[in-house]
C-alpha atoms as a PDB file:
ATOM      1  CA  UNK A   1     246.866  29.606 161.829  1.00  0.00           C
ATOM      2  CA  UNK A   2     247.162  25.956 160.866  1.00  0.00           C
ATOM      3  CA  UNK A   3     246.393  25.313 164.704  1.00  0.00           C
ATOM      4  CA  UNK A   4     242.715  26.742 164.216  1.00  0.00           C
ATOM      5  CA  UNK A   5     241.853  25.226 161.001  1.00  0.00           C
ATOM      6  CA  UNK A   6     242.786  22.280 162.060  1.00  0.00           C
ATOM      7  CA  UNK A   7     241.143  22.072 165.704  1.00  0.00           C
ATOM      8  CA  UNK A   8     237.738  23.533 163.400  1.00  0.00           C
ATOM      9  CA  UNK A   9     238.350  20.468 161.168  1.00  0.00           C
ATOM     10  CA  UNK A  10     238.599  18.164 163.856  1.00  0.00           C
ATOM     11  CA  UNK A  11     235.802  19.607 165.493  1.00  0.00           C
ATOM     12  CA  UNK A  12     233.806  19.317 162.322  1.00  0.00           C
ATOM     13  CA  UNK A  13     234.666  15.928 161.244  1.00  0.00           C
ATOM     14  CA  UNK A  14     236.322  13.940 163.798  1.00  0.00           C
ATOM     15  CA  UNK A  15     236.416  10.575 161.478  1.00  0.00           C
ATOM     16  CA  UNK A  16     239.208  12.122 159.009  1.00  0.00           C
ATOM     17  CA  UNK A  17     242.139  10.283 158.704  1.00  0.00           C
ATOM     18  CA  UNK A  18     245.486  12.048 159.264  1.00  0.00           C
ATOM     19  CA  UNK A  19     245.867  11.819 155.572  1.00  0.00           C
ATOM     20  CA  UNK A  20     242.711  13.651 154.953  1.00  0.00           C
ATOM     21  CA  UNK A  21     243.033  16.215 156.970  1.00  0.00           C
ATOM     22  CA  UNK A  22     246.473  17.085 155.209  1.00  0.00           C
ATOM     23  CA  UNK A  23     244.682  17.275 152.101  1.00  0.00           C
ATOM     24  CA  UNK A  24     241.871  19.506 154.011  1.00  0.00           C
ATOM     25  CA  UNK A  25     245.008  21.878 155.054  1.00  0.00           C
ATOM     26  CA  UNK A  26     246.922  22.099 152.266  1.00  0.00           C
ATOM     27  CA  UNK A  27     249.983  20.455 154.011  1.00  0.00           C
ATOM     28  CA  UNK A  28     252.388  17.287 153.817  1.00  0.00           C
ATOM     29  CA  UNK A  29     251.096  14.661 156.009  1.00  0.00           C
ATOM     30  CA  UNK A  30     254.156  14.906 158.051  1.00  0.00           C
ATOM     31  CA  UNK A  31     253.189  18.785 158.960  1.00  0.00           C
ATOM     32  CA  UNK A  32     249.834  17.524 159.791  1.00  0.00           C
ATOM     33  CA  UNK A  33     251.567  14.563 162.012  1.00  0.00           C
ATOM     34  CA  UNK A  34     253.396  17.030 163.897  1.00  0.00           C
ATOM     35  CA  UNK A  35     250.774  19.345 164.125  1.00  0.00           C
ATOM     36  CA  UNK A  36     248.419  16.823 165.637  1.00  0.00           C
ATOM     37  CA  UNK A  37     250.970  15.346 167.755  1.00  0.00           C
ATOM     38  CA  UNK A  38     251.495  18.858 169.399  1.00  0.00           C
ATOM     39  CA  UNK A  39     248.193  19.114 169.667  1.00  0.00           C
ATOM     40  CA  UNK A  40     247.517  15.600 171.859  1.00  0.00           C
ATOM     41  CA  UNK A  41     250.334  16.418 174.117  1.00  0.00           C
ATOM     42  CA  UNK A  42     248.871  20.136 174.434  1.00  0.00           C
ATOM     43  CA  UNK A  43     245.733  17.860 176.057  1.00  0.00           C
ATOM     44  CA  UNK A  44     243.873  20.160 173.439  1.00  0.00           C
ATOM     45  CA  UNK A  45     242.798  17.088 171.079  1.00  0.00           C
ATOM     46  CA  UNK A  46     242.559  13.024 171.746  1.00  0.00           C
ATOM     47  CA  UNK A  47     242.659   9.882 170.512  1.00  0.00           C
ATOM     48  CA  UNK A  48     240.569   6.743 170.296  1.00  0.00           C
ATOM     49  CA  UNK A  49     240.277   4.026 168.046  1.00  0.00           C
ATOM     50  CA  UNK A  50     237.381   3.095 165.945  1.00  0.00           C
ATOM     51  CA  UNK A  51     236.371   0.693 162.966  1.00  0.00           C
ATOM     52  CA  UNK A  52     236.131   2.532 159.703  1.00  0.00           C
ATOM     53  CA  UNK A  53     234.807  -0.743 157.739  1.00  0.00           C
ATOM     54  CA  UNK A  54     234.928  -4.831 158.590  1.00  0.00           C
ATOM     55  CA  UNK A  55     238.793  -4.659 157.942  1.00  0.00           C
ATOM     56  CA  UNK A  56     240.614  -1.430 159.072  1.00  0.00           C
ATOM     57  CA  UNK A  57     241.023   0.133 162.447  1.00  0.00           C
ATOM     58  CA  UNK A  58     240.998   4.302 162.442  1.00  0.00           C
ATOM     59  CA  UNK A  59     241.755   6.569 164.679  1.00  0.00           C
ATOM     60  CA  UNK A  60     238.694   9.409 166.098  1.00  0.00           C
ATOM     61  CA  UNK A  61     240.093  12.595 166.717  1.00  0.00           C
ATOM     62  CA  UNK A  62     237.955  14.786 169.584  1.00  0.00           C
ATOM     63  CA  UNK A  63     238.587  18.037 170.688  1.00  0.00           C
ATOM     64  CA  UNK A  64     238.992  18.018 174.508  1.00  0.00           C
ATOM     65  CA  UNK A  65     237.109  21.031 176.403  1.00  0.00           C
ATOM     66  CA  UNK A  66     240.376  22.622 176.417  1.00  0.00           C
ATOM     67  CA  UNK A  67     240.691  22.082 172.695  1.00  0.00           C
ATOM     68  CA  UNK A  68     237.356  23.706 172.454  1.00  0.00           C
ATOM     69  CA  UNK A  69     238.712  27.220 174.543  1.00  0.00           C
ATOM     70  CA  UNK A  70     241.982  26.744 172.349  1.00  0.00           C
ATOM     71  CA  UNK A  71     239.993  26.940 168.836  1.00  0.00           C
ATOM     72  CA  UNK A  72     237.526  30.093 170.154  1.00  0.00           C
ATOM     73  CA  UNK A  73     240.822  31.809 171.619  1.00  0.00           C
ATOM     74  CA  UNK A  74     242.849  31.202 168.500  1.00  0.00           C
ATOM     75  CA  UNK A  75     239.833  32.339 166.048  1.00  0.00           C
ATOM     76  CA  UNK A  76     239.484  35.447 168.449  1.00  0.00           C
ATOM     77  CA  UNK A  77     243.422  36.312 168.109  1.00  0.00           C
ATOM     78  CA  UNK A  78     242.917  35.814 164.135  1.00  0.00           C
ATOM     79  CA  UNK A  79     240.213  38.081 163.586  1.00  0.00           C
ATOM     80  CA  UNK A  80     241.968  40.534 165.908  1.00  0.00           C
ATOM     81  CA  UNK A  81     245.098  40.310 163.469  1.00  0.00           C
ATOM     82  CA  UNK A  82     242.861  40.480 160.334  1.00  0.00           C
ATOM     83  CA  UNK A  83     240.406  43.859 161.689  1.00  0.00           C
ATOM     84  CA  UNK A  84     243.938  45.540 162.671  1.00  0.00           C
ATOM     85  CA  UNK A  85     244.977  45.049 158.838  1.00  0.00           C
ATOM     86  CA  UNK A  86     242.185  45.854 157.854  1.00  0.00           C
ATOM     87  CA  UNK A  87     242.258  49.167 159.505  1.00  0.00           C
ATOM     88  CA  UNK A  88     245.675  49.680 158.208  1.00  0.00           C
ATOM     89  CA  UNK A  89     244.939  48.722 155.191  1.00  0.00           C
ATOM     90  CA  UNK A  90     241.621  51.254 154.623  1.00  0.00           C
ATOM     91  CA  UNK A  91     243.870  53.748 156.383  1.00  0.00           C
ATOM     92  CA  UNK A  92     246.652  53.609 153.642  1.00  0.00           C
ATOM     93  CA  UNK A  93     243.649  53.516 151.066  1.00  0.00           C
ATOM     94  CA  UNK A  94     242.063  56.899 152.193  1.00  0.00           C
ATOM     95  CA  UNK A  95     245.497  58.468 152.224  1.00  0.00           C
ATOM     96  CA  UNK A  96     246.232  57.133 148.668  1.00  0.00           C
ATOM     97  CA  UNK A  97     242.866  58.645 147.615  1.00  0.00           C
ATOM     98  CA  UNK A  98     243.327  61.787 149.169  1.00  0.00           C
ATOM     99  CA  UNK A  99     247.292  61.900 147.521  1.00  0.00           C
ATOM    100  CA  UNK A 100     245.942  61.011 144.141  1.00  0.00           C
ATOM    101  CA  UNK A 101     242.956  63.641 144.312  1.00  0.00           C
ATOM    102  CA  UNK A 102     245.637  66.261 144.963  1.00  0.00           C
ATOM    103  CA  UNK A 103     248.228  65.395 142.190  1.00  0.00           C
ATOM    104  CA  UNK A 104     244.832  64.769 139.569  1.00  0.00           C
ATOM    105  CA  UNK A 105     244.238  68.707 140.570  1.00  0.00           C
ATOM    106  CA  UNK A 106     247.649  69.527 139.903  1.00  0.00           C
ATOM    107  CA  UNK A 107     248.159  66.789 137.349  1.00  0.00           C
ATOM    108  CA  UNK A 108     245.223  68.537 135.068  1.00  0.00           C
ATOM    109  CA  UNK A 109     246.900  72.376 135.107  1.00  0.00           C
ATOM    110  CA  UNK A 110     250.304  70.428 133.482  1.00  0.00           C
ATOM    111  CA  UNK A 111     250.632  69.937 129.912  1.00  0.00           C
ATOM    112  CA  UNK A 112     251.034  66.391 129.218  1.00  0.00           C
ATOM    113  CA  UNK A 113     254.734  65.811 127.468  1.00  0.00           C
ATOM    114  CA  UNK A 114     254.520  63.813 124.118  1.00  0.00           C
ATOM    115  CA  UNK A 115     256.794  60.623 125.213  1.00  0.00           C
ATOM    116  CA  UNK A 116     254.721  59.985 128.580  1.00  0.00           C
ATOM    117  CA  UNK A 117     251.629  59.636 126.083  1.00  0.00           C
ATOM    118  CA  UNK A 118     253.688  57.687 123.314  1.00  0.00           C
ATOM    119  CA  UNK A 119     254.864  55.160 126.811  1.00  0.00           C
ATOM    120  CA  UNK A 120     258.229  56.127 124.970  1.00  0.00           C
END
């Protein structure tokens, strides 16, 4: 997951520094670190230098074209992982509604018992 957001953020904004892209992620800077530095040896992401101001030398992130692939493939794998919950999820959902319809039917012909009212 981190993988994705973090080739999209690269892709997006190339000039963030590693600590800014930690904050972007939600992550230590060491995470991001390691996540990078798995990235770069992947060949998926690399590195150049470039001058941020008249005083400091940054590094320029770029996604390589087999960065590019890696980002589509691991946004395709996501959303398949999120529509299969999602059709679990509405599955469990129309069986809850169809359980709860039933017992409401059934519920209504009981006579309600005084301490389930009082919460006692």
């Amino acid at each position: 997951m981190f993988d994705h957001r973090l080739l999209n953020l690269i892709e997006q904004r190339p000039e963030l520094s590693q600590r800014e892209l930690a904050e972007q992620l939600g992550v230590s800077l060491g995470k991001t670190h390691y996540l990078l530095k798995a990235l770069i040896e992947k060949g998926l992401v690399k590195v150049g230098n470039f001058r941020r101001n008249d005083n400091k030398v940054a590094y320029l992130y770029q996604l390589t074209p087999s960065g590019l692939i890696a980002k589509v493939e691991l946004a395709q794998a996501f959303l398949g992982r999120k529509e299969a919950e999602y059709e679990a999820l509405h599955a469990e959902i129309s069986a809850l509604r169809t359980e709860l319809s039933k017992a409401g039917g059934e519920a209504a012909a009981l006579p309600i018992a005084q301490s389930s009212v009082d919460g006692a």
